[in-house]
N, C-alpha and C. Protein backbone atom coordinates (compact mmCIF):
# COMPACT_ATOMS: atom_id res chain seq x y z
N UNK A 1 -8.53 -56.30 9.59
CA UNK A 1 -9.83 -56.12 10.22
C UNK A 1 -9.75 -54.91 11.14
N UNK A 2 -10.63 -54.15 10.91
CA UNK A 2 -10.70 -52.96 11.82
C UNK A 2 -11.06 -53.37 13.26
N UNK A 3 -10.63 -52.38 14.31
CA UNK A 3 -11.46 -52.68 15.48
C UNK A 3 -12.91 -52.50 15.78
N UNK A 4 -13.58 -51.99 14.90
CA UNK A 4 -14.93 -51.73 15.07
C UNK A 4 -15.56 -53.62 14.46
N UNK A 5 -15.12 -53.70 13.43
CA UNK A 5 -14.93 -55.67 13.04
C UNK A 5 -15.06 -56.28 13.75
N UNK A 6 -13.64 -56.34 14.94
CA UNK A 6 -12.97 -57.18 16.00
C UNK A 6 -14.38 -57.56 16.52
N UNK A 7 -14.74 -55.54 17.47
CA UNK A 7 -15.38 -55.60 18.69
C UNK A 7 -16.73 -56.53 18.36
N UNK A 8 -17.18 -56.52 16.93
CA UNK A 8 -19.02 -56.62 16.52
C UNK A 8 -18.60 -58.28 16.76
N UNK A 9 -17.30 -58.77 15.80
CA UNK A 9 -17.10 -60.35 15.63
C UNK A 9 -17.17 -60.91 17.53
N UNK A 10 -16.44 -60.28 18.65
CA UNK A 10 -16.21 -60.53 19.22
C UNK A 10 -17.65 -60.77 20.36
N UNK A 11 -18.49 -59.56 20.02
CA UNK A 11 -19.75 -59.45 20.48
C UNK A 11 -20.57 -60.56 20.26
N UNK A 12 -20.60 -60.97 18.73
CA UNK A 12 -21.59 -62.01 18.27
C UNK A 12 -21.12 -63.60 18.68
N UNK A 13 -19.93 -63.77 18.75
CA UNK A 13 -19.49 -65.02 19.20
C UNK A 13 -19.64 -65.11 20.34
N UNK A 14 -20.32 -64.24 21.33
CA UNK A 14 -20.88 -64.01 22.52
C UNK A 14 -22.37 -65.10 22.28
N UNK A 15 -22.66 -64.74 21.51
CA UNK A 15 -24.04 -65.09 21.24
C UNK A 15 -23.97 -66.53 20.59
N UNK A 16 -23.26 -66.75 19.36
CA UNK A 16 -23.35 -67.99 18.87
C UNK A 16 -21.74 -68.46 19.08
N UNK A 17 -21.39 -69.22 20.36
CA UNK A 17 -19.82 -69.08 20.37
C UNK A 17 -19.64 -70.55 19.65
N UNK A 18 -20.54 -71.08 18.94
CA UNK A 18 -19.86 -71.87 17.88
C UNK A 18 -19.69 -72.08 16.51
N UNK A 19 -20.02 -70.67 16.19
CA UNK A 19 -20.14 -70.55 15.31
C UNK A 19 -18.19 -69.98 14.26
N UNK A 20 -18.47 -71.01 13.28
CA UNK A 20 -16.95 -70.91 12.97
C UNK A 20 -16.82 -68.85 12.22
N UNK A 21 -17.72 -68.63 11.06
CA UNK A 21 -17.43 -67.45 10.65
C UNK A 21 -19.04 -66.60 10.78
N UNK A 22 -18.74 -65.42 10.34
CA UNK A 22 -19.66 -64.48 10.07
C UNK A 22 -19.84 -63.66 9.52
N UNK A 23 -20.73 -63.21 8.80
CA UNK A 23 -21.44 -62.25 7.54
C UNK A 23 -22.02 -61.47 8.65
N UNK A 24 -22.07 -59.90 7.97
CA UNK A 24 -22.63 -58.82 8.99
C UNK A 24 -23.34 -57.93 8.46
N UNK A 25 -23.87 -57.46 8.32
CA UNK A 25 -25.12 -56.42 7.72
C UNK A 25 -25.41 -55.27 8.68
N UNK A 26 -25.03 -53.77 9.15
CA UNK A 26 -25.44 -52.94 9.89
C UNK A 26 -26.14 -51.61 9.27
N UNK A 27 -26.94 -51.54 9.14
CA UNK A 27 -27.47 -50.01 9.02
C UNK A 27 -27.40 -49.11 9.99
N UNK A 28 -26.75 -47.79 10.46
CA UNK A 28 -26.79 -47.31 11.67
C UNK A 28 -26.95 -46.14 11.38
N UNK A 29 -27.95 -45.08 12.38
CA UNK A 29 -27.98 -44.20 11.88
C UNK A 29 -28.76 -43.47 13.13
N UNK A 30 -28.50 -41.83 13.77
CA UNK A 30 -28.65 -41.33 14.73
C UNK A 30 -29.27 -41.64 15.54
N UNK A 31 -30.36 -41.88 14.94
CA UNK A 31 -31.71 -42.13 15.96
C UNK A 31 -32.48 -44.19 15.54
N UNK A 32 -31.46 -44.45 14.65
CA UNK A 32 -32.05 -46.23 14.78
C UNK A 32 -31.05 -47.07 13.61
N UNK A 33 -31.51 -48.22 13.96
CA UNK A 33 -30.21 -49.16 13.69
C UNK A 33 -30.80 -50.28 13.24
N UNK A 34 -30.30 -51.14 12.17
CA UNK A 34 -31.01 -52.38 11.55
C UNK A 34 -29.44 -53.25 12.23
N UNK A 35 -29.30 -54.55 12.05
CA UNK A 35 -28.25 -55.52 12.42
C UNK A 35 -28.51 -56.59 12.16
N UNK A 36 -28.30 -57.43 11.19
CA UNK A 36 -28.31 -58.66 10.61
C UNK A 36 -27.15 -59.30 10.18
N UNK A 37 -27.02 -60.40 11.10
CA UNK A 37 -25.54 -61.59 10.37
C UNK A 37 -26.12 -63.03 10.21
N UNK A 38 -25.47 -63.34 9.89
CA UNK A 38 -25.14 -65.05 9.12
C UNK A 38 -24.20 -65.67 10.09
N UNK A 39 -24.10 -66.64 10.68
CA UNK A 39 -23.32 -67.71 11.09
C UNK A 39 -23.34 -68.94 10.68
N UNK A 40 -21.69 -69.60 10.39
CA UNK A 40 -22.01 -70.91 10.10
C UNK A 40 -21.41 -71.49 10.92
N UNK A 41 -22.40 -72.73 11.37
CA UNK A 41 -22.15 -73.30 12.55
C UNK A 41 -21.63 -74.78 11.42
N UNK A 42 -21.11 -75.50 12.46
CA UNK A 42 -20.68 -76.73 11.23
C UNK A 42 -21.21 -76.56 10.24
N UNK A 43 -20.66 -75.76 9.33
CA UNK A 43 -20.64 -75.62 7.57
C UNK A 43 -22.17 -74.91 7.22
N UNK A 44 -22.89 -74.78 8.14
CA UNK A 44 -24.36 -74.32 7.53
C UNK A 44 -24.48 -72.76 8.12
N UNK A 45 -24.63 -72.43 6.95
CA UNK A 45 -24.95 -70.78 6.57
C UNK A 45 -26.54 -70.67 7.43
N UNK A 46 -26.71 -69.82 8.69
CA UNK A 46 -28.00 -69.55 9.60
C UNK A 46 -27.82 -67.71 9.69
N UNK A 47 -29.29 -67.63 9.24
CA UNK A 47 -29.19 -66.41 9.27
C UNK A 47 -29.91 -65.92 11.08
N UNK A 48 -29.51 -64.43 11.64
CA UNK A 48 -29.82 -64.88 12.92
C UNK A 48 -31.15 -65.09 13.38
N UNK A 49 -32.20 -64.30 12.70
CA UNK A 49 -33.46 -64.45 12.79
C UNK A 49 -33.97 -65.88 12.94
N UNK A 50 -33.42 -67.35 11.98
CA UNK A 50 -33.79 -68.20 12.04
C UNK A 50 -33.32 -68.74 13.28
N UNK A 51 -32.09 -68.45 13.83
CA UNK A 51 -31.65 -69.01 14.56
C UNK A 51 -32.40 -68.70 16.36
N UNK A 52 -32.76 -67.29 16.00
CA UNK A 52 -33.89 -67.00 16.83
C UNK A 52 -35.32 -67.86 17.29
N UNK A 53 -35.90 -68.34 15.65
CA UNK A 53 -37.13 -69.07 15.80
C UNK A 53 -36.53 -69.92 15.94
N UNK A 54 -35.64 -70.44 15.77
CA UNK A 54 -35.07 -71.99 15.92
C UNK A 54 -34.70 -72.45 17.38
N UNK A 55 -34.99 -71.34 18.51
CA UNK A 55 -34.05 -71.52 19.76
C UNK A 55 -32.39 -71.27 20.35
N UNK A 56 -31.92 -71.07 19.09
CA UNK A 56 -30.30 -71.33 18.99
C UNK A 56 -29.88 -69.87 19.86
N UNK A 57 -30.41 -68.72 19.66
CA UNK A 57 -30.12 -67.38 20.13
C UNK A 57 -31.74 -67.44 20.75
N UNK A 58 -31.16 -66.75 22.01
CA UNK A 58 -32.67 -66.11 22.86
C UNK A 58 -32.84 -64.60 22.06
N UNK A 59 -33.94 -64.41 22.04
CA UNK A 59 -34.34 -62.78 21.27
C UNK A 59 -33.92 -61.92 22.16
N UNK A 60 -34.22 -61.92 23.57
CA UNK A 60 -33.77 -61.09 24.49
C UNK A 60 -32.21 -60.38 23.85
N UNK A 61 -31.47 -61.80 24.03
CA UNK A 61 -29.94 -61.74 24.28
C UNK A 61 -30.08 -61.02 22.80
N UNK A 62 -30.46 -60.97 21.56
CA UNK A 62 -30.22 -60.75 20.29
C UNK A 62 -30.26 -59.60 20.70
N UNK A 63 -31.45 -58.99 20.85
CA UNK A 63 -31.55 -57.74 20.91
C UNK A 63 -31.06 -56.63 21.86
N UNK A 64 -30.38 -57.07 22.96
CA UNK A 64 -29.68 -56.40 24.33
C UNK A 64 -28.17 -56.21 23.24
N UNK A 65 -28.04 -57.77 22.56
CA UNK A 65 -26.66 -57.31 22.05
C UNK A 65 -26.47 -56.12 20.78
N UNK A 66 -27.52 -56.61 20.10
CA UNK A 66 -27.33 -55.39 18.67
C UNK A 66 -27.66 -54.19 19.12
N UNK A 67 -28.27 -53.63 20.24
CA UNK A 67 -28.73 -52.34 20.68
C UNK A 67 -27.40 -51.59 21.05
N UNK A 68 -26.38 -52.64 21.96
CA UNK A 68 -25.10 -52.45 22.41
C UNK A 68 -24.35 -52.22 21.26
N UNK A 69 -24.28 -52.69 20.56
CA UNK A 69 -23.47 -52.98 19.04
C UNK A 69 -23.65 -51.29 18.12
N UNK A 70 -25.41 -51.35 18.32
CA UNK A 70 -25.83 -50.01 17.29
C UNK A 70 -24.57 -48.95 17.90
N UNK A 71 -24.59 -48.74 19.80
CA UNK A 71 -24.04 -47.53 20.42
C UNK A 71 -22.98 -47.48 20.16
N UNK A 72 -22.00 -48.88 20.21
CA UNK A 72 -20.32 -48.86 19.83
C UNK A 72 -19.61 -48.29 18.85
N UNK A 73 -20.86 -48.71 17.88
CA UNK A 73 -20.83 -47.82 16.28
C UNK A 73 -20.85 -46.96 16.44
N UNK A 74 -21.99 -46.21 16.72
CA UNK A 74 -21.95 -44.58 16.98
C UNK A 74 -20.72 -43.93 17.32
N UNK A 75 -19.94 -44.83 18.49
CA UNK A 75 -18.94 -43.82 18.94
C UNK A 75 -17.83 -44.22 17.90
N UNK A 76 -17.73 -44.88 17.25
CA UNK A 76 -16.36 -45.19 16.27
C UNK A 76 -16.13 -44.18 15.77
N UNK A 77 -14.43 -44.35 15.35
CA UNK A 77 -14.15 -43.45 14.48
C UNK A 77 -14.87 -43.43 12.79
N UNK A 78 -15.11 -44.54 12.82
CA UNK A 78 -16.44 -44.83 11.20
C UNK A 78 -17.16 -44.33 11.43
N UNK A 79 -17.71 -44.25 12.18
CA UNK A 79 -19.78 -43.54 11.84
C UNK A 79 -19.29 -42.21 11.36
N UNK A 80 -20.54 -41.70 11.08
CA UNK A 80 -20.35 -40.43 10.60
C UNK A 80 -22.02 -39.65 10.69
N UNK A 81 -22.08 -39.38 11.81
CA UNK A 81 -23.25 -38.78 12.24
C UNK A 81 -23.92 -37.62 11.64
N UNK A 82 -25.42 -38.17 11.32
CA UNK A 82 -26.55 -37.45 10.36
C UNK A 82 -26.61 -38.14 9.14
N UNK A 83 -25.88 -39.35 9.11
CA UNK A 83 -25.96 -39.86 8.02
C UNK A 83 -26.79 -41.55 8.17
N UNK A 84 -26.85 -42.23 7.60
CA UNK A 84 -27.15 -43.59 7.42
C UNK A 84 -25.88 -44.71 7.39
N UNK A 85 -25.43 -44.68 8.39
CA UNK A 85 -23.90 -45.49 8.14
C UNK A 85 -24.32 -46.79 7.79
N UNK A 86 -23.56 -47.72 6.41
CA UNK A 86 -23.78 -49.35 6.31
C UNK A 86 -22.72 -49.97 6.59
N UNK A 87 -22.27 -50.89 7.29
CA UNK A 87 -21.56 -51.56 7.86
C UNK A 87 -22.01 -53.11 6.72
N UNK A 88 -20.94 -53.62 5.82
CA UNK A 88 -21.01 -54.93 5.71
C UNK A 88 -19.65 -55.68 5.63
N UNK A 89 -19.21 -56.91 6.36
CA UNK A 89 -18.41 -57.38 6.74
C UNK A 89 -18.25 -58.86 6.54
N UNK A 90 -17.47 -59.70 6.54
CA UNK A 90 -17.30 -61.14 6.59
C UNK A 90 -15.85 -61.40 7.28
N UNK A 91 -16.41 -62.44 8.53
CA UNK A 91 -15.20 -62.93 9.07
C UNK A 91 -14.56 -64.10 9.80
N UNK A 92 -13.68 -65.07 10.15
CA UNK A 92 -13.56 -65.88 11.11
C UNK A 92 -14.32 -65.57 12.56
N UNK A 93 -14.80 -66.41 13.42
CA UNK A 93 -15.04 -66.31 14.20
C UNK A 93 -13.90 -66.21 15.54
């Protein structure tokens, strides 16, 4: 697992810290950033949006964190600026 992995896995278990693993989805790119994962919390696959309408994640906190997440990227040694970087991942929590 790369450290750019670690930091995102380490970020999101911020958010859902019971969640056992996670699926990651990032689009990143100079000027804007998409961020979508999956957590399964006892055995059930939640994508975060639902978990949003569902109460489980505050939107605030979602979005303070993936904004943080988009910038970390940026500075990695992965991105590769002017481009559309995709980030997809799966991991233990």
């Amino acid at each position: 697992m790369t450290e750019l992995e670690k930091h995102v896995i380490s970020q999101l278990t911020q958010l859902v810290p019971n969640a056992e693993s996670f699926e990651v989805r990032a689009n990143i790119s100079d000027k804007s950033f998409s961020v979508e994962f999956f957590a399964f919390v006892d055995g059930v696959k939640q994508q975060c949006f639902d978990m949003i309408d569902n109460g489980i994640i505050k939107e605030k906190d979602f979005d303070n964190a993936v904004k943080q997440l988009a910038e970390f990227i940026r500075t990695s040694p992965e991105y590769r600026p002017g481009e559309v970087n995709k980030f997809q991942f799966s991991s233990n929590a």
